[in-house]
Protein backbone atom coordinates (compact mmCIF):
# COMPACT_ATOMS: atom_id res chain seq x y z
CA UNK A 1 68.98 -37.06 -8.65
CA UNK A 2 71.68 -35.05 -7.50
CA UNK A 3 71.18 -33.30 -3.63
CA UNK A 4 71.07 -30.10 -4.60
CA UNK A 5 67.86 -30.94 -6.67
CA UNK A 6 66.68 -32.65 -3.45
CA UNK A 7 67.61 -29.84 -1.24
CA UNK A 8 65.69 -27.57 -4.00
CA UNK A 9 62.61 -29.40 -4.59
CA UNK A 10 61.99 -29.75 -0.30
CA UNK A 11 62.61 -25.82 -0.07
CA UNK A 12 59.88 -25.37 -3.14
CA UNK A 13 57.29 -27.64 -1.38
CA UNK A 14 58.21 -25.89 2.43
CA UNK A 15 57.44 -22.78 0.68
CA UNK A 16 54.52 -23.52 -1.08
CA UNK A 17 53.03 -25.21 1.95
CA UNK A 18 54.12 -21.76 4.27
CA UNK A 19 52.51 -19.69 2.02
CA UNK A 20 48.93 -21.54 1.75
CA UNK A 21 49.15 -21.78 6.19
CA UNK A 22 50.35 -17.91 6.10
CA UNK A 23 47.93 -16.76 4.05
CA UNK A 24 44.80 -18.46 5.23
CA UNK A 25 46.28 -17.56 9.13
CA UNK A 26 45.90 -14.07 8.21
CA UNK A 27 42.90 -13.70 5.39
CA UNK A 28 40.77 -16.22 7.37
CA UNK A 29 42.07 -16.02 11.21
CA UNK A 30 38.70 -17.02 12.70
CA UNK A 31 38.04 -20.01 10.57
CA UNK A 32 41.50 -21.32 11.33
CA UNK A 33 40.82 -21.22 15.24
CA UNK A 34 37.76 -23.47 14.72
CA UNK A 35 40.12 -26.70 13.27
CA UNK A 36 40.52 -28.61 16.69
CA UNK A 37 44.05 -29.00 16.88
CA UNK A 38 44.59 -25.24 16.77
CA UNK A 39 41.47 -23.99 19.51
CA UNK A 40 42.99 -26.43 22.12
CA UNK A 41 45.87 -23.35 22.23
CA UNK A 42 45.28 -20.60 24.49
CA UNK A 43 42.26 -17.77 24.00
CA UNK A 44 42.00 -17.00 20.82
CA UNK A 45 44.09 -13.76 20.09
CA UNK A 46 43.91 -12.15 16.79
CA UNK A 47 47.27 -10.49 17.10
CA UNK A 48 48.74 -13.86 18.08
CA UNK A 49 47.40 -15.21 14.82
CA UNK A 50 48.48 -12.13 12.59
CA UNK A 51 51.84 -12.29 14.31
CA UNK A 52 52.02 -16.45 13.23
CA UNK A 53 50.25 -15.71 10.03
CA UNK A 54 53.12 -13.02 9.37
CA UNK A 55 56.23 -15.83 10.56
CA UNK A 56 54.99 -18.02 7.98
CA UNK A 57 55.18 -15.77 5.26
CA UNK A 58 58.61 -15.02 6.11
CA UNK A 59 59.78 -18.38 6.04
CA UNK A 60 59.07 -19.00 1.92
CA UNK A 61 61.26 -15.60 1.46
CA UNK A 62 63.94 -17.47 3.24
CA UNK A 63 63.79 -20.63 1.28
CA UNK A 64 63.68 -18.44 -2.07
CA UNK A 65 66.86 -16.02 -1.24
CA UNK A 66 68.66 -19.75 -0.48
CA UNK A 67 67.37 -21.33 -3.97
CA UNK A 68 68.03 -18.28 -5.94
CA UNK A 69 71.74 -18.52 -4.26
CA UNK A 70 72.34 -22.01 -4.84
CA UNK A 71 71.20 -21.17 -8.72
CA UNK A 72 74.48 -18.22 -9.33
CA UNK A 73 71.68 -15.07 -8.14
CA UNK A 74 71.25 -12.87 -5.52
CA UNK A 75 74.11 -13.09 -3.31
C-alpha cells in the first residue's frame, strides 16, 4: 500500500468521524453535554457547543479539498 493511499484512507476516516461529532454537537447539543467526559467542562453554553459543533464540520471540508488535490482536482 503505497502512502498516499494511507494518507487518503486516514483523511476519509478523520472526516467521517468529524462529521458524525459535528453533527450530533449541533442537532443534539443537550444530549451531548450529558456523556460524562464532556459535562466535567465548564457551564454548559449552547453557543460554545454550536461554535465546536461548527469547527468540526469544517475540518472534513479540509480533509476533502486535500484528497481531491492529491487526486489531479480542485487546485
Amino acid at each position: 500500500m503505497s502512502a498516499r493511499v494511507r494518507l487518503r484512507t486516514g483523511l476519509g476516516l478523520l472526516a467521517g468521524t468529524q462529521v458524525v461529532l459535528g453533527l450530533w454537537i449541533l442537532l443534539l447539543p443537550e444530549w451531548f453535554w450529558k456523556w460524562p467526559w464532556v459535562s466535567h467542562l465548564p457551564p454548559y453554553s449552547e453557543h460554545l457547543l454550536q461554535d465546536s459543533g461548527g469547527a468540526s464540520l469544517a475540518s472534513p471540508w479540509c480533509c476533502a479539498r486535500r484528497w481531491r488535490r492529491w487526486s489531479g482536482g480542485w487546485y
